[in-house]
Structure formats: structure tokens, C-alpha cells
PDB file of N, CA and C in Angstrom:
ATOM      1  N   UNK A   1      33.434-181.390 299.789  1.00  0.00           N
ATOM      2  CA  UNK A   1      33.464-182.821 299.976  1.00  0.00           C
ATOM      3  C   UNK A   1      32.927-183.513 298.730  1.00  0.00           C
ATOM      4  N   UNK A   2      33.410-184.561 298.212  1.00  0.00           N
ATOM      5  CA  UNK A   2      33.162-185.067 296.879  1.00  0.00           C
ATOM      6  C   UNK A   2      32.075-185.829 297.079  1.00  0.00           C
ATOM      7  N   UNK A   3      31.518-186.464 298.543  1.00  0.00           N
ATOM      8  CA  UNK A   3      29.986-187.075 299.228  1.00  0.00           C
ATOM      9  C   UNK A   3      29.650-186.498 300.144  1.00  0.00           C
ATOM     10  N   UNK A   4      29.210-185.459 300.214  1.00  0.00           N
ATOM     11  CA  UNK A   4      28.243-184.241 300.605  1.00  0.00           C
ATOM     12  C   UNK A   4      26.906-185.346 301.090  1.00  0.00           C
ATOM     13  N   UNK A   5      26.955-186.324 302.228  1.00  0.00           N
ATOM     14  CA  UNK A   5      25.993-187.029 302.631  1.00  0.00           C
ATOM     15  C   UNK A   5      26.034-187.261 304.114  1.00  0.00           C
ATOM     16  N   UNK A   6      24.645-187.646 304.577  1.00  0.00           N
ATOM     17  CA  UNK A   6      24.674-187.856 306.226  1.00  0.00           C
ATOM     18  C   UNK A   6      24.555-189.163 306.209  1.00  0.00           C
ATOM     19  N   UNK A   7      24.542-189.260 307.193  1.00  0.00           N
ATOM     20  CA  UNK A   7      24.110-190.861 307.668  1.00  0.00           C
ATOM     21  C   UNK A   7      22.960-190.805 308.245  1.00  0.00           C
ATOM     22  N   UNK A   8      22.265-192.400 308.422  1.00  0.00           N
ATOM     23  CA  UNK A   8      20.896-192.631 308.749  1.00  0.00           C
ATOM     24  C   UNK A   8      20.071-191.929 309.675  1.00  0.00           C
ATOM     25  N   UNK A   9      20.838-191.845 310.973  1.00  0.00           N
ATOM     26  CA  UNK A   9      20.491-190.845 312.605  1.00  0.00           C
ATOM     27  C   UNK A   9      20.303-189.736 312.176  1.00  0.00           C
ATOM     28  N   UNK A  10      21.090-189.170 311.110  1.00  0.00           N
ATOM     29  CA  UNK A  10      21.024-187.700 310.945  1.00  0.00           C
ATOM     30  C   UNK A  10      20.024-187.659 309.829  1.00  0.00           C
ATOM     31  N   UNK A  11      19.530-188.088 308.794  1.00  0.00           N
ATOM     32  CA  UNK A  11      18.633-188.009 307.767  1.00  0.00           C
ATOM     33  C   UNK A  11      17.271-188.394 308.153  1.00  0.00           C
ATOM     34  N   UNK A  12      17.036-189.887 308.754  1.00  0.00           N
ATOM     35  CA  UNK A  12      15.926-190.332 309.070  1.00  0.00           C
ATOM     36  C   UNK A  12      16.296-190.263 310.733  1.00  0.00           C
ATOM     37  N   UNK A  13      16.425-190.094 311.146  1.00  0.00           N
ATOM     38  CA  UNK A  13      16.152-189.916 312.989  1.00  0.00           C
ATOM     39  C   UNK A  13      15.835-188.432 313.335  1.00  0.00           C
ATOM     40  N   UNK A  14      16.091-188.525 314.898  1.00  0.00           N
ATOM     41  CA  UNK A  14      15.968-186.992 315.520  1.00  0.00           C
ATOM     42  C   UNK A  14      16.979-186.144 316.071  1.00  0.00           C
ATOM     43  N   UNK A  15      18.251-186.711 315.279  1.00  0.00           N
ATOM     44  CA  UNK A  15      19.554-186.066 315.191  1.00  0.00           C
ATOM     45  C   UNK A  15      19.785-184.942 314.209  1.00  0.00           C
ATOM     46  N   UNK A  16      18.819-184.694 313.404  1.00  0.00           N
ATOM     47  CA  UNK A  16      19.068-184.122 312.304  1.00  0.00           C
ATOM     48  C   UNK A  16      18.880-182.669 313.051  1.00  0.00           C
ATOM     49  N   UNK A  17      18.779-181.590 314.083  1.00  0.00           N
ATOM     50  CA  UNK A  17      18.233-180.422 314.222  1.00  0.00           C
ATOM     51  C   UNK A  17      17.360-180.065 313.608  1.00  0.00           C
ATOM     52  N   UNK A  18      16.084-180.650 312.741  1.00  0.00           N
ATOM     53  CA  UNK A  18      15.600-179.706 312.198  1.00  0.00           C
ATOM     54  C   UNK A  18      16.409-180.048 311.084  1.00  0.00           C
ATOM     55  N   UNK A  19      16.635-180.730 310.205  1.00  0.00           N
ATOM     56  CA  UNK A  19      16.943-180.762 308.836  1.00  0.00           C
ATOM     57  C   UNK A  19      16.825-182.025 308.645  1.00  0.00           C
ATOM     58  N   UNK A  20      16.228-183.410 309.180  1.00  0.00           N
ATOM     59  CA  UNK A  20      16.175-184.720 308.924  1.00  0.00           C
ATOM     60  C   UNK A  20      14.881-184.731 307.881  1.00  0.00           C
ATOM     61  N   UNK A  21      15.004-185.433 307.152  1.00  0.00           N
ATOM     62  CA  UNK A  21      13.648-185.481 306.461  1.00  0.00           C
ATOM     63  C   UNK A  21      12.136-186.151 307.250  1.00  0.00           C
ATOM     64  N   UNK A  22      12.838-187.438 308.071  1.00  0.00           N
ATOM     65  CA  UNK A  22      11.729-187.559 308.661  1.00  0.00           C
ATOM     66  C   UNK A  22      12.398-188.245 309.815  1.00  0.00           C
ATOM     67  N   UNK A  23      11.676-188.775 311.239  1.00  0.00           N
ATOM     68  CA  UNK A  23      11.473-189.256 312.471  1.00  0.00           C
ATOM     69  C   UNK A  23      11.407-190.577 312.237  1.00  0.00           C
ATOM     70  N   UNK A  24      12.437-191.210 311.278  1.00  0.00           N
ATOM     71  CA  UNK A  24      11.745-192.680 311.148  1.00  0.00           C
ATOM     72  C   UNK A  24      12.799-193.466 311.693  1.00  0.00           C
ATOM     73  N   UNK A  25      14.037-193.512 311.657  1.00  0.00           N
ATOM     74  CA  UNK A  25      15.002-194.148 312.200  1.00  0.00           C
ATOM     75  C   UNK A  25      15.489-194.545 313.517  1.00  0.00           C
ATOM     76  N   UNK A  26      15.529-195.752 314.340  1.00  0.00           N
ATOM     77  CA  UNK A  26      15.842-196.974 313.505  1.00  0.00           C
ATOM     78  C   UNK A  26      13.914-197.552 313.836  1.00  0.00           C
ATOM     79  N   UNK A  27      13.457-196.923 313.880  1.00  0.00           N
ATOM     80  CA  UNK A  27      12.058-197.940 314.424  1.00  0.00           C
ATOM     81  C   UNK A  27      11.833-197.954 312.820  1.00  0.00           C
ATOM     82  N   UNK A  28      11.774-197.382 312.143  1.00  0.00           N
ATOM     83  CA  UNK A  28      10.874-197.946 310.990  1.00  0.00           C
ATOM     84  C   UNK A  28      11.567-197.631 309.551  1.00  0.00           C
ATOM     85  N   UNK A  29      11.779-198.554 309.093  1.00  0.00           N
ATOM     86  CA  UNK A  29      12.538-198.437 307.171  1.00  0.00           C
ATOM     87  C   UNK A  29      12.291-197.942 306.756  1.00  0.00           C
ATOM     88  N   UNK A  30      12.726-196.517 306.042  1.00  0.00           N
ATOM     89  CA  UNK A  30      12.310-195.534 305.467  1.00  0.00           C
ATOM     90  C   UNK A  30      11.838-196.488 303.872  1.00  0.00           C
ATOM     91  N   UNK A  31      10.626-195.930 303.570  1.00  0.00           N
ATOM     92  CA  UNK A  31      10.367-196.579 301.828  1.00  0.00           C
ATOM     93  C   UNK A  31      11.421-196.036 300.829  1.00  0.00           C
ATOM     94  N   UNK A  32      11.599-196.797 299.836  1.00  0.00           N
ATOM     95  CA  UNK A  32      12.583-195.860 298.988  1.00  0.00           C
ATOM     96  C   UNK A  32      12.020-196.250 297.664  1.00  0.00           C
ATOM     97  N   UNK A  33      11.866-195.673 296.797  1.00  0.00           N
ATOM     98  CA  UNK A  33      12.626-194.656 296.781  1.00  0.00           C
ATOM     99  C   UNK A  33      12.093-193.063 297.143  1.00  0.00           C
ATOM    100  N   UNK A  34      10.694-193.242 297.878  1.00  0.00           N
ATOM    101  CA  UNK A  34      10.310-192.164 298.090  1.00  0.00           C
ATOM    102  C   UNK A  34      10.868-191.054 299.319  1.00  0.00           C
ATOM    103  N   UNK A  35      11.659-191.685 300.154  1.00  0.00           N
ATOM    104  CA  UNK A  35      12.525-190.644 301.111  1.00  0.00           C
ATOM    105  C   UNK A  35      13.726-191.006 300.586  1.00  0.00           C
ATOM    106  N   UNK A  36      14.100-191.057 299.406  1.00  0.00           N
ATOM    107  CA  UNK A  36      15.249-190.229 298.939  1.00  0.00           C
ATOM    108  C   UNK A  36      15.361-189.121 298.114  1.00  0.00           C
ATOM    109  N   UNK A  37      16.102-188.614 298.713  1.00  0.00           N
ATOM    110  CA  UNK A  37      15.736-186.774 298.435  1.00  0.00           C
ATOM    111  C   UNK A  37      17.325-186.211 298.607  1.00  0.00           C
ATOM    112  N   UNK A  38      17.170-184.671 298.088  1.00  0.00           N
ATOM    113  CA  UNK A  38      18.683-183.827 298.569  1.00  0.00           C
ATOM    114  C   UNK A  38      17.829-183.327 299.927  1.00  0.00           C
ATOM    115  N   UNK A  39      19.050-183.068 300.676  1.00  0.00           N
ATOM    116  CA  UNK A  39      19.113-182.456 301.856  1.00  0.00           C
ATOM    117  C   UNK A  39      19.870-181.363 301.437  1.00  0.00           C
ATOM    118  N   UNK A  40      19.567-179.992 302.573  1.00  0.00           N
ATOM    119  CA  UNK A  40      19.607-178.814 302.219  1.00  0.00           C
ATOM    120  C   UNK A  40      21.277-178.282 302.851  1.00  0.00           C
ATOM    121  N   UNK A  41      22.357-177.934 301.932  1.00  0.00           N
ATOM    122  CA  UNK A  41      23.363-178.066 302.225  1.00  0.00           C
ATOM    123  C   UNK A  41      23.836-176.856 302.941  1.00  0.00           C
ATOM    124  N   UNK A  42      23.881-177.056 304.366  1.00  0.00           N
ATOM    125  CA  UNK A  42      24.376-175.468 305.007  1.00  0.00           C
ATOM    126  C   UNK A  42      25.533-175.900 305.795  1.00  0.00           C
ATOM    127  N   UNK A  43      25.742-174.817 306.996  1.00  0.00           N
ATOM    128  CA  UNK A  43      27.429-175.163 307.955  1.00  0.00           C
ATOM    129  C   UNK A  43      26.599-175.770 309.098  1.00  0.00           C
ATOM    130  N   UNK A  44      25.489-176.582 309.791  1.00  0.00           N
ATOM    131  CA  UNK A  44      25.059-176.831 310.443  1.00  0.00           C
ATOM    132  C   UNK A  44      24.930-178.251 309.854  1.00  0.00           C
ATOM    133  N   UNK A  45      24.404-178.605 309.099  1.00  0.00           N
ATOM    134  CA  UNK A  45      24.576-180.392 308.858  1.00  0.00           C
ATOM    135  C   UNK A  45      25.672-181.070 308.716  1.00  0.00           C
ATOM    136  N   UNK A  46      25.678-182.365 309.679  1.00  0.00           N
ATOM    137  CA  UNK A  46      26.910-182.260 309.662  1.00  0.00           C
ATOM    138  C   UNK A  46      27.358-183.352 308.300  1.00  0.00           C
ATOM    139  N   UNK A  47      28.310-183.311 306.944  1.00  0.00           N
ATOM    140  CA  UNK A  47      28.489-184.363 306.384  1.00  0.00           C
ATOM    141  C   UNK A  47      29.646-184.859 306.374  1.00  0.00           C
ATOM    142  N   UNK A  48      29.456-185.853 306.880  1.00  0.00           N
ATOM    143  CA  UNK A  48      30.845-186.691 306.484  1.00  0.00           C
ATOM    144  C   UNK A  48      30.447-188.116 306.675  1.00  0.00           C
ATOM    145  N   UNK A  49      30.189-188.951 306.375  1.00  0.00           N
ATOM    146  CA  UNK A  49      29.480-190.033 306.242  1.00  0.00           C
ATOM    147  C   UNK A  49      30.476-191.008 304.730  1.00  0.00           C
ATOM    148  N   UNK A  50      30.516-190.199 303.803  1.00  0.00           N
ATOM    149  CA  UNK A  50      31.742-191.539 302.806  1.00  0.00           C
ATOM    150  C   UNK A  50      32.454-191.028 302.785  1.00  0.00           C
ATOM    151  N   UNK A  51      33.884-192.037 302.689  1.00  0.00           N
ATOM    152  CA  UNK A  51      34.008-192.850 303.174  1.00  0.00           C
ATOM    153  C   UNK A  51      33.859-193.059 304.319  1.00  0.00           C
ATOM    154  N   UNK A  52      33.574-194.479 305.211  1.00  0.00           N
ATOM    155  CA  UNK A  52      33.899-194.321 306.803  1.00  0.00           C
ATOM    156  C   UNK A  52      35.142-194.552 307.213  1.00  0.00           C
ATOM    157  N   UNK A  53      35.693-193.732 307.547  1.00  0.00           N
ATOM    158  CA  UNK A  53      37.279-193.490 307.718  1.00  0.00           C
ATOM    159  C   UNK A  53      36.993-193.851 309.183  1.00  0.00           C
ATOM    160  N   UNK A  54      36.102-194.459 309.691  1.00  0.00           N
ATOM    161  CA  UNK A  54      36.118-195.152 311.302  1.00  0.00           C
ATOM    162  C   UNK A  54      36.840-196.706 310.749  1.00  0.00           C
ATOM    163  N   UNK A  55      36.317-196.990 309.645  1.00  0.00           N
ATOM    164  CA  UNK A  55      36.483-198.355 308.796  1.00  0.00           C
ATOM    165  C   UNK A  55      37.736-198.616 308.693  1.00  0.00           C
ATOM    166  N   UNK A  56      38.187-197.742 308.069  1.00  0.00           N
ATOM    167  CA  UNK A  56      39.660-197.564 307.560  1.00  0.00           C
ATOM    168  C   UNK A  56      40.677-197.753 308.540  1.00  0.00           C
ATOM    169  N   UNK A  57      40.399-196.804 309.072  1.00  0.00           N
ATOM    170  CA  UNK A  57      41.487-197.059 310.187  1.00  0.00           C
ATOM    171  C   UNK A  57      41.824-198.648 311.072  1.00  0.00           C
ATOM    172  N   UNK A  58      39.835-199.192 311.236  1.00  0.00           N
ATOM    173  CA  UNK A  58      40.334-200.413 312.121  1.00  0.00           C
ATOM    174  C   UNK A  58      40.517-201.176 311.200  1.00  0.00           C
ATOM    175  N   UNK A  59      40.243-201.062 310.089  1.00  0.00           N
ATOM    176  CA  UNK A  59      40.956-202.232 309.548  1.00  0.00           C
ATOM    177  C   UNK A  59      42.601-202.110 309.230  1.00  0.00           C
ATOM    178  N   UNK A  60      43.016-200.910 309.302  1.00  0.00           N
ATOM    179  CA  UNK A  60      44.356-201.068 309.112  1.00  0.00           C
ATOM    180  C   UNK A  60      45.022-201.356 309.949  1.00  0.00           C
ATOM    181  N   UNK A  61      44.217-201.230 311.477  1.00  0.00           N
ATOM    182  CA  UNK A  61      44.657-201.557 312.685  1.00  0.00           C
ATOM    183  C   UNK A  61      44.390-203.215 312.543  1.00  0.00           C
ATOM    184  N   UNK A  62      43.075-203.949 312.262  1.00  0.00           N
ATOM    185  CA  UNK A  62      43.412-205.438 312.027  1.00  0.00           C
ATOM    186  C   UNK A  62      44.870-205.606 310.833  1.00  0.00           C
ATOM    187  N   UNK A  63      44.749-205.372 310.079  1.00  0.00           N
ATOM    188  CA  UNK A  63      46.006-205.486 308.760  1.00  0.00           C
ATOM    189  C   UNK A  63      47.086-205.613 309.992  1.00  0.00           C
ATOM    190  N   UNK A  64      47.789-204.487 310.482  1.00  0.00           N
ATOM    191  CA  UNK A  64      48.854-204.312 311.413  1.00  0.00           C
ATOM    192  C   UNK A  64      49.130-205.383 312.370  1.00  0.00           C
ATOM    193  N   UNK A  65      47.919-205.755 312.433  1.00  0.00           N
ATOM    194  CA  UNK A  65      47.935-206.723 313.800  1.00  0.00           C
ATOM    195  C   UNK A  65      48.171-208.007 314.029  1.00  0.00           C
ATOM    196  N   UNK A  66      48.026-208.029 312.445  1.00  0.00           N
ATOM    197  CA  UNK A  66      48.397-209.994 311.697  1.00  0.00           C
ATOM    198  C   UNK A  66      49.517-210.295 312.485  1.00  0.00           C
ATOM    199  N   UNK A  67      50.868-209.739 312.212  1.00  0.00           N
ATOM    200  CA  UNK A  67      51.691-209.885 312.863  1.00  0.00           C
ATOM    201  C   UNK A  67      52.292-210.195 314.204  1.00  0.00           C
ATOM    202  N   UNK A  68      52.073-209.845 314.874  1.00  0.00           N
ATOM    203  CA  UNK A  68      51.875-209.189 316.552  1.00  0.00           C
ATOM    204  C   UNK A  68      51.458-210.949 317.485  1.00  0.00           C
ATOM    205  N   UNK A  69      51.552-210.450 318.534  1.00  0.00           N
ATOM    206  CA  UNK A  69      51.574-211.927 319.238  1.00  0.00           C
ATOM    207  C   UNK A  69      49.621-211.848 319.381  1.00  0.00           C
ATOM    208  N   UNK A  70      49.313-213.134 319.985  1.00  0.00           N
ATOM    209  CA  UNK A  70      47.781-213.374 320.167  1.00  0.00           C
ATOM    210  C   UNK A  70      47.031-212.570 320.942  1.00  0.00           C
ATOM    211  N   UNK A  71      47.147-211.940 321.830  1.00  0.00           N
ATOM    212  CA  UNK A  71      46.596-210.837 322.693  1.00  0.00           C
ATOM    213  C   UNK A  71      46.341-209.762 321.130  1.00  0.00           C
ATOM    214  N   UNK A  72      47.306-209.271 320.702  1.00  0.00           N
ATOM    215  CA  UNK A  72      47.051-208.279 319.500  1.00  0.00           C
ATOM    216  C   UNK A  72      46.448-208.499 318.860  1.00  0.00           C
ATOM    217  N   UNK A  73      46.656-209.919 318.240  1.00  0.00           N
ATOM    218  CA  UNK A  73      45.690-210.472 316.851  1.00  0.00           C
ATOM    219  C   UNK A  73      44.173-210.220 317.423  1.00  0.00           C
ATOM    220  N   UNK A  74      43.598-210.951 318.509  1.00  0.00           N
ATOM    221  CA  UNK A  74      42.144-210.723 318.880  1.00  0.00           C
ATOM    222  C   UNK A  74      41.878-209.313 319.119  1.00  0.00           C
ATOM    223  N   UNK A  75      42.906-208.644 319.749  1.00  0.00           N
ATOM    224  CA  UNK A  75      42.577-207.191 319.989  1.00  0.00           C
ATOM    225  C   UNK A  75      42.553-206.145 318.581  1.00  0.00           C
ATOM    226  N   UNK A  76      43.033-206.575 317.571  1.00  0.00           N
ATOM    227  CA  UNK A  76      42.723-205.698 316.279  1.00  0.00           C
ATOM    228  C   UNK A  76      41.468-206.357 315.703  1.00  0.00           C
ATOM    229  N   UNK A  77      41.094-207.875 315.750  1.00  0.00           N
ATOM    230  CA  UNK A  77      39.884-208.204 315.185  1.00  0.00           C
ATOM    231  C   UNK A  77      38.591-207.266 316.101  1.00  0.00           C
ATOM    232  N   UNK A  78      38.852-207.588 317.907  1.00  0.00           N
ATOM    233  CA  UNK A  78      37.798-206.956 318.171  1.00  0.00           C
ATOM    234  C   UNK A  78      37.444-205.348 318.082  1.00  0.00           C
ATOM    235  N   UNK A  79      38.744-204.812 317.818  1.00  0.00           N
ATOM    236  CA  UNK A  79      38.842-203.411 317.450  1.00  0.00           C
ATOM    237  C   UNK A  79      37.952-203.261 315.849  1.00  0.00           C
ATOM    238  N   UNK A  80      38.107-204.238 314.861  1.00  0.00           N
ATOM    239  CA  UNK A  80      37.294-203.570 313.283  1.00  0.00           C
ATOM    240  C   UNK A  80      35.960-204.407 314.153  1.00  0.00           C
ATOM    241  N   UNK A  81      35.745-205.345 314.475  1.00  0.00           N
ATOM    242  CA  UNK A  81      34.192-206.055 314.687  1.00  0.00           C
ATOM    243  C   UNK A  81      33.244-204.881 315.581  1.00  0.00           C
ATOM    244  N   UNK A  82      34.366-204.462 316.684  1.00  0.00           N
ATOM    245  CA  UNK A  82      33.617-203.252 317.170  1.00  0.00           C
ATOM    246  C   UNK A  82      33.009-202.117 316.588  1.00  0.00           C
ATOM    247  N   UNK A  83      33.985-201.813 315.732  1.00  0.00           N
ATOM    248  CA  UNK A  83      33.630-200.533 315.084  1.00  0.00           C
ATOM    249  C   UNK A  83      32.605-200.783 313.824  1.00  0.00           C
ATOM    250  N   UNK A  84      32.890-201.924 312.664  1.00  0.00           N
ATOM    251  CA  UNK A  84      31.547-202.369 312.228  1.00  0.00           C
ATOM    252  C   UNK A  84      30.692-202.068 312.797  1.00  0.00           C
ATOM    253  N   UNK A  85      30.073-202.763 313.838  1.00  0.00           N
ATOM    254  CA  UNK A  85      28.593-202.906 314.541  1.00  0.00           C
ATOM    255  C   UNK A  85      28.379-201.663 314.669  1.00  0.00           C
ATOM    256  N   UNK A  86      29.501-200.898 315.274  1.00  0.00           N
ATOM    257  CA  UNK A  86      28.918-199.473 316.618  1.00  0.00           C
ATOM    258  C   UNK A  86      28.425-198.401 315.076  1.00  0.00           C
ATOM    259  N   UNK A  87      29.269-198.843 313.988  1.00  0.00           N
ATOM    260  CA  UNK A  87      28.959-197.082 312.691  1.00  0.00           C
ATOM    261  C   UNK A  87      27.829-197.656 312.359  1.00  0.00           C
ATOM    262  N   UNK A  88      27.677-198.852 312.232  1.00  0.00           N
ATOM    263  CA  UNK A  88      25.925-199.142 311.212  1.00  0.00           C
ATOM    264  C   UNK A  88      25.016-198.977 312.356  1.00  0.00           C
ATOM    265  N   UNK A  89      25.299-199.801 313.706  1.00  0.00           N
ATOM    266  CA  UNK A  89      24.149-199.590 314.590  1.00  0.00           C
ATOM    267  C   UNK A  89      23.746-198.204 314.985  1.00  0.00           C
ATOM    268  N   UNK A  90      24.566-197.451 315.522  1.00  0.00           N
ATOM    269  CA  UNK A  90      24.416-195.924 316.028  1.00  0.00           C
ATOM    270  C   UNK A  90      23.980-195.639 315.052  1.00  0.00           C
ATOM    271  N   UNK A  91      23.807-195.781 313.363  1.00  0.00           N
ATOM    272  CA  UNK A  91      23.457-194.990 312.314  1.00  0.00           C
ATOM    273  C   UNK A  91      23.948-194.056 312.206  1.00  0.00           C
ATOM    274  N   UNK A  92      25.619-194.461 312.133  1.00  0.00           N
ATOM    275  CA  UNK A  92      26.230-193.124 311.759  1.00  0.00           C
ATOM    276  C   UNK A  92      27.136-193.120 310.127  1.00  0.00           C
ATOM    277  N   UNK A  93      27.077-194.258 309.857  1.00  0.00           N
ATOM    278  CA  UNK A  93      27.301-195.223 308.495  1.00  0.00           C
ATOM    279  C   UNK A  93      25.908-195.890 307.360  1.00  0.00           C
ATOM    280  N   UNK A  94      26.054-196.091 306.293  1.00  0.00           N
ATOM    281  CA  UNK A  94      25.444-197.209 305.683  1.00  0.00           C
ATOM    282  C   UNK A  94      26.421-197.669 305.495  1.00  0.00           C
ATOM    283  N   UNK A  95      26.053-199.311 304.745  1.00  0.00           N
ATOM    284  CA  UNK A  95      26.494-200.149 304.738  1.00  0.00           C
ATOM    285  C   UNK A  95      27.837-199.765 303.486  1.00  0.00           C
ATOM    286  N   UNK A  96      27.237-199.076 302.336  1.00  0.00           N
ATOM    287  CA  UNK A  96      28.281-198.749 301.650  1.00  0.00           C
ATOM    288  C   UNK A  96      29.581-197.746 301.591  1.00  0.00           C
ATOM    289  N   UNK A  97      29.349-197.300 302.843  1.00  0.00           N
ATOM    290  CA  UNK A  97      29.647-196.335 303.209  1.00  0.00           C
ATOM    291  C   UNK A  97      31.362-197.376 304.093  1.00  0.00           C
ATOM    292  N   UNK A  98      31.257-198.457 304.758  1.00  0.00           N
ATOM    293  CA  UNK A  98      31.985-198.880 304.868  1.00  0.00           C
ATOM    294  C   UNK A  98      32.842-199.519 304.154  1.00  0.00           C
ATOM    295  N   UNK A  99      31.926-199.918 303.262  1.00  0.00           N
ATOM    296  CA  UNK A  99      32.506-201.300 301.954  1.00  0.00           C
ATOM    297  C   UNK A  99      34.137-199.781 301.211  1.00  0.00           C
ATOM    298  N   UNK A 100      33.632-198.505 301.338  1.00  0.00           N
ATOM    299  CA  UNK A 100      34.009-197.387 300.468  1.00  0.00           C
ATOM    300  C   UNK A 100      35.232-197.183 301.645  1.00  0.00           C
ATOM    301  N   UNK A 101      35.244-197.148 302.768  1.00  0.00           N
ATOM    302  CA  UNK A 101      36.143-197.170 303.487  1.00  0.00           C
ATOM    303  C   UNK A 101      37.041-198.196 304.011  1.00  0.00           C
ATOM    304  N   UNK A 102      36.936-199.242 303.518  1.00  0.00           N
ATOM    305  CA  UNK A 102      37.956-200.903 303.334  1.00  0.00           C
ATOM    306  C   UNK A 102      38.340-200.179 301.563  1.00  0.00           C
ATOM    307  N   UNK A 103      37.920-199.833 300.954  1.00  0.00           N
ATOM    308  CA  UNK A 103      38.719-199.684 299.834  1.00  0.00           C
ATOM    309  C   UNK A 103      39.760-198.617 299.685  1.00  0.00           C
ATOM    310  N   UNK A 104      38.829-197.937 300.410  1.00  0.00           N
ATOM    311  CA  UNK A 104      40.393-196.604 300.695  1.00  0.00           C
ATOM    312  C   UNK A 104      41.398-197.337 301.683  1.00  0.00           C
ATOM    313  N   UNK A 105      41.585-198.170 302.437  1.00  0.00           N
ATOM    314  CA  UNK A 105      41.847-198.756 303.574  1.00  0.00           C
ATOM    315  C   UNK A 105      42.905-199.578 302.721  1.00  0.00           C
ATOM    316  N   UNK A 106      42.487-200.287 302.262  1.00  0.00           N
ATOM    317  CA  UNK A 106      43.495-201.173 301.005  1.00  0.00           C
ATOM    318  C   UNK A 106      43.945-200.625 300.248  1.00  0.00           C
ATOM    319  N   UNK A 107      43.118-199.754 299.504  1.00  0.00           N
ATOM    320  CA  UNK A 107      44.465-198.527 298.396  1.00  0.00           C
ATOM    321  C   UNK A 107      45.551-197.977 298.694  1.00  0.00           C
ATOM    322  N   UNK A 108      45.227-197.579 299.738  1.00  0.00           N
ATOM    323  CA  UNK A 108      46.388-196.886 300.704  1.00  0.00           C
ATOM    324  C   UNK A 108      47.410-197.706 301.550  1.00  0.00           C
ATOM    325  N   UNK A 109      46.739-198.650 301.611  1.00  0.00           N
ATOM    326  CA  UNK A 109      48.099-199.825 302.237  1.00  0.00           C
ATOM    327  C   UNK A 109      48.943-200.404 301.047  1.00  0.00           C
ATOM    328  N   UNK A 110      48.204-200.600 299.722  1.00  0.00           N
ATOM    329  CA  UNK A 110      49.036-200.982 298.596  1.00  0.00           C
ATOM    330  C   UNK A 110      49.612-199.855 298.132  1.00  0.00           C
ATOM    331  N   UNK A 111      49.674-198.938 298.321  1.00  0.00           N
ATOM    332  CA  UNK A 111      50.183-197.808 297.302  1.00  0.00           C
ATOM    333  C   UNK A 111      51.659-197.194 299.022  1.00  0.00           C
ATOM    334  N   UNK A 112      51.485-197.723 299.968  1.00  0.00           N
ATOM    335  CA  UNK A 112      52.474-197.212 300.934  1.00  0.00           C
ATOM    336  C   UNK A 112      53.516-198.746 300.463  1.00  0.00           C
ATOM    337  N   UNK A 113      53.100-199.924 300.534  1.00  0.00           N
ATOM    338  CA  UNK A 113      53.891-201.085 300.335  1.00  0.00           C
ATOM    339  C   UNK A 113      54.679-201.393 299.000  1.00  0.00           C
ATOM    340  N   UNK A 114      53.915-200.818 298.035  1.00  0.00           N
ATOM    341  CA  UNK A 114      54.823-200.843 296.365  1.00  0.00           C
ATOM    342  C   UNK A 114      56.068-200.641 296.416  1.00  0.00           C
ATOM    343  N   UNK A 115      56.397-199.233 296.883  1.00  0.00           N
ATOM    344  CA  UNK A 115      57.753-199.293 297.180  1.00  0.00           C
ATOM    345  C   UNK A 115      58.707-200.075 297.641  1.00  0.00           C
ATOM    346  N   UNK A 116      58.363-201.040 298.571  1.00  0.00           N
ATOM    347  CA  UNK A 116      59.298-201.821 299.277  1.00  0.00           C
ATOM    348  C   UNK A 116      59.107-203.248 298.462  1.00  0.00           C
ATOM    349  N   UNK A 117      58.274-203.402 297.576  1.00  0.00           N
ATOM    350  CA  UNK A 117      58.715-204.565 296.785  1.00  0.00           C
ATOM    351  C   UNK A 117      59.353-204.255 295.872  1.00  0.00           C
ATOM    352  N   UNK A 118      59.784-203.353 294.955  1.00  0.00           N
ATOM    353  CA  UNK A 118      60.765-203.225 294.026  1.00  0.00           C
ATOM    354  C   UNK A 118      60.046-203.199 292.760  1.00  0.00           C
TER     355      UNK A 118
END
């Protein structure tokens, strides 16, 4: 994986099995830069954390949805607003971690659409 990283629950919470650095998440802000550190890379942690390809998807599902009658339009907004909240709140995202998954999200919608403009 080219970001070999966890997310917050799993680094600072008590999701980590036994490999979180510390018990601090979400009650208390980890200081930084002193709990940033490598984590110890085995087949038990789980990484996949960048991009958030949870991101990606709803937003391509809002993109798709522009179109579509009004029931759809609100139902693709509340589909990315949902999924925003639920990856940062659950701490299964940072924040850049999404911003990185709207860009794959848009690369990939411009690079499928080129073709059809000529």
C-alpha cells in the first residue's frame, strides 16, 4: 500500500488489539507532535485509511445524482453528508484522508469523461 496508515480508533483508541499507541481517542487530543510515531507493520493491523474510498464513492454517487429527479438529488447529498460525518466521527478517517479521496473521486470522473468530449 503506498499509505501504510490507520485511522484515529485504531491508533489512538481501543480498537487497535494491542498495537494502538495509546487509549486516548475520542476523549482526549492526542499532543503532537509527540504521539506521532510508526506503527509496527504486521497482517493483523488493519491499513487502509488513504485514500477514503468511502469518500469517493459518495461523492460520485452525489456527482451522478445532479441529474436525477428531487427525491435523488437529496438522496445522493444525504448519502456523501452521511458518510462525511460517520468516517471522521467513528474515527475511521482523518480529515485528509477524505480531502485525498474527493481527489481520486474527481480524477477519475475526469479521466472516464475526456473521451466523450473530443
Amino acid at each position: 500500500m503506498v499509505f501504510p496508515v490507520v485511522g484515529p480508533i485504531l491508533a489512538f483508541g481501543s480498537w487497535g488489539n494491542g498495537y494502538e499507541l495509546a487509549d486516548i481517542w475520542p476523549n482526549v487530543v492526542p499532543p503532537v507532535p509527540d504521539s506521532v510515531g510508526p506503527m509496527p507493520f504486521d497482517g493483523i493491523t488493519p491499513r487502509n485509511c488513504m485514500p477514503s474510498l468511502h469518500t469517493a464513492w459518495a461523492l460520485s454517487l452525489f456527482i451522478h445524482s445532479r441529474g436525477g429527479p428531487r427525491w435523488l438529488r437529496w438522496g445522493g447529498t444525504f448519502w456523501l453528508v452521511g458518510t462525511l460525518i460517520a468516517t471522521l466521527g467513528l474515527g475511521a478517517h482523518y480529515g485528509i484522508d477524505l480531502v485525498a479521496g474527493a481527489a481520486l473521486c474527481l480524477t477519475v470522473e475526469s479521466a472516464l469523461r475526456d473521451p466523450d468530449r473530443g
